[in-house]
Protein backbone atom coordinates (compact mmCIF):
# COMPACT_ATOMS: atom_id res chain seq x y z
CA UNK A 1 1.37 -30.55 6.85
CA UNK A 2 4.43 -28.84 9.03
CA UNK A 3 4.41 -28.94 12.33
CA UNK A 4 3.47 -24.83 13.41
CA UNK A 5 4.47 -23.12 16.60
CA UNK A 6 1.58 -23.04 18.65
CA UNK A 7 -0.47 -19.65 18.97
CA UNK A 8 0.55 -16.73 21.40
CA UNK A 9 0.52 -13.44 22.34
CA UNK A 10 -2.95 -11.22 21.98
CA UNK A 11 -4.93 -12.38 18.86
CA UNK A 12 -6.28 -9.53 16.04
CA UNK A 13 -9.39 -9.32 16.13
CA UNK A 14 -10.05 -9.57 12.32
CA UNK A 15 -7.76 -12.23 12.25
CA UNK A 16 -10.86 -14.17 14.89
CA UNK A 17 -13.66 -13.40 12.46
CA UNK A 18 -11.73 -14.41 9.19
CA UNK A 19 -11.09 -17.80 10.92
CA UNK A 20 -14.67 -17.66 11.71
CA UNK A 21 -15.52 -17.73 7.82
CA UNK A 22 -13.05 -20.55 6.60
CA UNK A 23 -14.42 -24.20 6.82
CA UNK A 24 -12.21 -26.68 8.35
CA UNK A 25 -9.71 -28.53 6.47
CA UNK A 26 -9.24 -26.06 3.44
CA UNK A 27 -6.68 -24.97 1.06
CA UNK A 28 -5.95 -21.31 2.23
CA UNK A 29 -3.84 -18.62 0.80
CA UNK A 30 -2.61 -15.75 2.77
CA UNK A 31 -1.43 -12.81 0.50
CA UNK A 32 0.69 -10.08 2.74
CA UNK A 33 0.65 -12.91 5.80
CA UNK A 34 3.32 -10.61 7.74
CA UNK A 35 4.47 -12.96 10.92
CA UNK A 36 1.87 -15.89 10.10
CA UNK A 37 -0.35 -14.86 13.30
CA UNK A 38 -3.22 -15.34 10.78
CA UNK A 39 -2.24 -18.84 9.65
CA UNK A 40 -1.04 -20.26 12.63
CA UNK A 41 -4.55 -19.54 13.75
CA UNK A 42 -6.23 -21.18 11.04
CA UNK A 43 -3.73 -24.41 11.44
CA UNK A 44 -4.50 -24.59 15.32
CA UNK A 45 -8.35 -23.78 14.85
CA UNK A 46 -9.66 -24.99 11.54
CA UNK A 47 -6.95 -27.69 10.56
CA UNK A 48 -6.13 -26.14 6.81
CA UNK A 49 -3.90 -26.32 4.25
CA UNK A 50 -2.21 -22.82 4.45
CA UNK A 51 0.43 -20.89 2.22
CA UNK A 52 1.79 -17.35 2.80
CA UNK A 53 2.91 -14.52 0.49
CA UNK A 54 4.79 -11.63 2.18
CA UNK A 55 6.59 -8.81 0.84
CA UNK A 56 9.28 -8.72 3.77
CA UNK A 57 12.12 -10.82 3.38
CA UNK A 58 12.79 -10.76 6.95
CA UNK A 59 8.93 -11.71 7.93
CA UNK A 60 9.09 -14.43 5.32
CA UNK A 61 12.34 -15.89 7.59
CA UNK A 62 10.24 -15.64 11.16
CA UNK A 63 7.58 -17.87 8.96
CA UNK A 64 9.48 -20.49 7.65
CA UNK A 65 11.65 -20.81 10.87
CA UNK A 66 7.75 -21.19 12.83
CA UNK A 67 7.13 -24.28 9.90
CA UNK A 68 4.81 -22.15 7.93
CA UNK A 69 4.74 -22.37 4.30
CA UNK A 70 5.62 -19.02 2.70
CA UNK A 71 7.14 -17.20 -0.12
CA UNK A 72 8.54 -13.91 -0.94
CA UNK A 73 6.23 -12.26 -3.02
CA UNK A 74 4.15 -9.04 -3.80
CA UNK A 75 0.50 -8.67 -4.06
CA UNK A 76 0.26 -6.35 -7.22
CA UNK A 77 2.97 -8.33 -9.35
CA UNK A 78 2.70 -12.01 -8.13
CA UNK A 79 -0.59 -12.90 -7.80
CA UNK A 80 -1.25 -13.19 -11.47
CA UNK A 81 1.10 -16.38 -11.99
CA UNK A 82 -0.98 -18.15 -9.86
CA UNK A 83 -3.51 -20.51 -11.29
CA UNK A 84 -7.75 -20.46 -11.33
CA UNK A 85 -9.31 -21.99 -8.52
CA UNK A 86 -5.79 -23.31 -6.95
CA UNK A 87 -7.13 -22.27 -3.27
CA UNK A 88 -10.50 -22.74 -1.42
CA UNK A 89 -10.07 -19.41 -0.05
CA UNK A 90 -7.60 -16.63 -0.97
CA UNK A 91 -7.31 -14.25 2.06
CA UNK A 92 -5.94 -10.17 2.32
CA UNK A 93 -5.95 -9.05 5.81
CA UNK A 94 -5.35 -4.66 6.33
CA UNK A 95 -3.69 -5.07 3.09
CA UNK A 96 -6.06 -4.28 0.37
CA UNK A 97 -5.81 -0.59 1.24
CA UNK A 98 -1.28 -0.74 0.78
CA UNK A 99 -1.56 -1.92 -2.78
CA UNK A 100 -1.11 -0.11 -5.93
CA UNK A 101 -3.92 -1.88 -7.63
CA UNK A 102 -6.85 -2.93 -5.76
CA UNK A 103 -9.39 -3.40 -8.16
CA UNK A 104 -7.10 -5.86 -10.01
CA UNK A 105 -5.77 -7.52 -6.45
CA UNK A 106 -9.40 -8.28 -5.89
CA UNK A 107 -10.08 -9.84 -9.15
CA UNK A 108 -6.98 -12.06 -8.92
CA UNK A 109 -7.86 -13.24 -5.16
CA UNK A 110 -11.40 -13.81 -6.77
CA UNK A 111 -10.17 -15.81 -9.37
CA UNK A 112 -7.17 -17.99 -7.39
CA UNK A 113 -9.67 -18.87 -4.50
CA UNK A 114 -12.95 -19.88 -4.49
CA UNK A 115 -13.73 -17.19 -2.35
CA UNK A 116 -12.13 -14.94 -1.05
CA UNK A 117 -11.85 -12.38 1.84
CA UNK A 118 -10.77 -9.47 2.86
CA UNK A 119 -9.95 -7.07 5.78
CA UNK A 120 -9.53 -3.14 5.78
CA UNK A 121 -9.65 -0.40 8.04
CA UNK A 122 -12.78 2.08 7.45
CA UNK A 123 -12.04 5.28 6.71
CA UNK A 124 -15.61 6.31 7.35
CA UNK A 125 -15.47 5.93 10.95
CA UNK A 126 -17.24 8.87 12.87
CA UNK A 127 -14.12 9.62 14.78
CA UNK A 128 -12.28 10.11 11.07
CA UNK A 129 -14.74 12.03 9.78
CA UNK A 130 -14.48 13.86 12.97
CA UNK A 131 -10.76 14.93 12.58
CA UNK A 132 -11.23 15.86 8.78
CA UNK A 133 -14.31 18.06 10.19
CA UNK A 134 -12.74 19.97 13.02
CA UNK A 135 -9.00 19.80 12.49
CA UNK A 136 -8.62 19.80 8.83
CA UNK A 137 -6.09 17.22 8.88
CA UNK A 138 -5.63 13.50 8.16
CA UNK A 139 -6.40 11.40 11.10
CA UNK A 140 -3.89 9.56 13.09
CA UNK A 141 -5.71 6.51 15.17
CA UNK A 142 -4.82 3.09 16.62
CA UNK A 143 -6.36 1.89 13.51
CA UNK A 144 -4.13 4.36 10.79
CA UNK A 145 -1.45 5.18 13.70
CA UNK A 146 0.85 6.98 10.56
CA UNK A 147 1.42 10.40 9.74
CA UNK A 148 0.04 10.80 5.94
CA UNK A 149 3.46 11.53 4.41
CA UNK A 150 4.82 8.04 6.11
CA UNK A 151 1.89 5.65 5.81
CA UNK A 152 1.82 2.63 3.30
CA UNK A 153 -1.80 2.93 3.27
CA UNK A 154 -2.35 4.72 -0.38
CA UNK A 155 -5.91 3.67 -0.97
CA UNK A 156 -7.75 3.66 2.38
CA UNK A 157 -11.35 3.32 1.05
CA UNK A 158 -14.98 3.51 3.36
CA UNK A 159 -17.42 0.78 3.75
CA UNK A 160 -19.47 2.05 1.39
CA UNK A 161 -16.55 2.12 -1.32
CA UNK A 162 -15.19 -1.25 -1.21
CA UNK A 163 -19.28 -2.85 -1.16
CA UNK A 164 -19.38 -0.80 -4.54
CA UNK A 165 -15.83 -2.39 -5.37
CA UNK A 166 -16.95 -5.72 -5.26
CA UNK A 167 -20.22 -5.12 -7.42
CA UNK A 168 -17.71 -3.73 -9.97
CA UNK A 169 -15.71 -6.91 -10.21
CA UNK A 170 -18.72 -8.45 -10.32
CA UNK A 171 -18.85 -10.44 -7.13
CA UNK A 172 -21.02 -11.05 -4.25
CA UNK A 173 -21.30 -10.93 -0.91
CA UNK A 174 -21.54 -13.76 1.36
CA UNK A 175 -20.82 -12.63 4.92
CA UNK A 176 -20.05 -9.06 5.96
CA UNK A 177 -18.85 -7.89 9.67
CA UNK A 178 -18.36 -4.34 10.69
CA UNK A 179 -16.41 -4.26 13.87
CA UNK A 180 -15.03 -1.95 16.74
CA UNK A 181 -10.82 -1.78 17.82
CA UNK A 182 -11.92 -4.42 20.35
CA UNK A 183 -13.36 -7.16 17.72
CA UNK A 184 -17.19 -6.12 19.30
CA UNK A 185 -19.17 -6.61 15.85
CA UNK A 186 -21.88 -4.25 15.12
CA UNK A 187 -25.71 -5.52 14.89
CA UNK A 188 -26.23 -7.31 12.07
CA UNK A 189 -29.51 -5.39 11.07
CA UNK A 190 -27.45 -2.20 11.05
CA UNK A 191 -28.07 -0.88 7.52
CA UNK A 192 -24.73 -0.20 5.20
CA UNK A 193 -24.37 3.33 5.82
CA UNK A 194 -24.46 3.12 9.89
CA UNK A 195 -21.65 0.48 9.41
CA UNK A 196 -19.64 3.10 7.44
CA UNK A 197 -20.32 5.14 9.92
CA UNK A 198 -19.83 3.57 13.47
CA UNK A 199 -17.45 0.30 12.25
CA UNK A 200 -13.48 1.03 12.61
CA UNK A 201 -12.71 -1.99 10.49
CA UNK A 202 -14.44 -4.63 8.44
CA UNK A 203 -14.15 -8.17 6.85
CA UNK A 204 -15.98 -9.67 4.00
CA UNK A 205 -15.95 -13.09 2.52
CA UNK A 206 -16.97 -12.74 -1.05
CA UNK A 207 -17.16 -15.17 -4.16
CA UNK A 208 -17.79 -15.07 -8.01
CA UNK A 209 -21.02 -14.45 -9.45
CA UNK A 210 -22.49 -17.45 -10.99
């Protein structure tokens, strides 16, 4: 493996529970890995075998240049040339939400990895619901800081919307973590709809059903 840059800098806090879900040593894909905070992490912490996709050109430079293994390459088109089962774990952090097609993303990261998983900001956060409620406008938060008419974020989904997303692509959940701006996780025996409602972001790790 390349020798990486060693980790600095403030650490996302979805990016500290998806490292909490990969095992040591595995073969990791990162689809939309922006800067490579994510796998830099994972090569510090968990010793894996990581590769990158990004969109930007220019992040895919500030990868290679830290010895991280990326390509150029777009979620919605690119994903599809890559072969069953060629990753342990296929990973899509705040990106699910900025693709065209995330029913078919999903399936793909479902079928390259053998599991996969996935972050996304919840737009069924009280403090959304809030603004729809009493200012009649889309929200602008630390956690969706653009205006509608500039964001990238064209299919921002709740909770409650991506759990029935993954029964319709017929997978499973295997760990599930509803969490504040700060990375504080909510109660485990919180039920699904209190999630939705106090959790400003969320990652699951999810796999085929037998």
């Amino acid at each position: 493996m390349q020798k990486v840059v060693p980790l600095t800098g403030d650490l996302r806090a979805d990016h500290l529970l998806i490292a909490e879900m990969v095992a040591p040593g595995s073969r990791v894909l990162d689809v939309g890995c922006g800067d490579g905070a994510l796998l830099k992490l994972l090569a510090e912490t968990k010793n894996v075998d990581g590769r990158g996709v990004e969109l930007s050109r220019e992040k895919v430079n500030l990868c290679v240049k830290s010895g991280l293994s990326v390509i150029q390459g777009d979620a919605d088109r690119d994903l599809a040339d890559y072969p069953d089962g060629a990753f342990d774990v296929a990973v899509l952090s705040l990106t699910i939400q900025a693709t065209r097609d995330p029913k078919t993303v999903l399936e793909n990261l479902l079928r390259i990895g053998r599991h996969a998983i996935v972050s996304f900001p919840n737009f069924g956060h009280w403090r959304i619901r809030a603004a729809l409620l009493f200012k009649g406008r889309m929200p602008v938060t630390p956690n969706l800081p653009e205006p509608w008419y500039s964001t990238a974020d064209a299919h921002l989904c709740t909770i409650t919307d991506f759990v029935d997303l993954v029964s319709l692509v017929d997978a499973e959940v295997e760990e599930a973590v509803a969490f504040n701006s700060k990375g504080r996780r909510l109660p485990i025996r919180h039920s699904i709809s209190l999630q939705n409602l106090l959790g400003e972001k969320a990652v699951f790790k999810l796999r085929r059903r037998a």
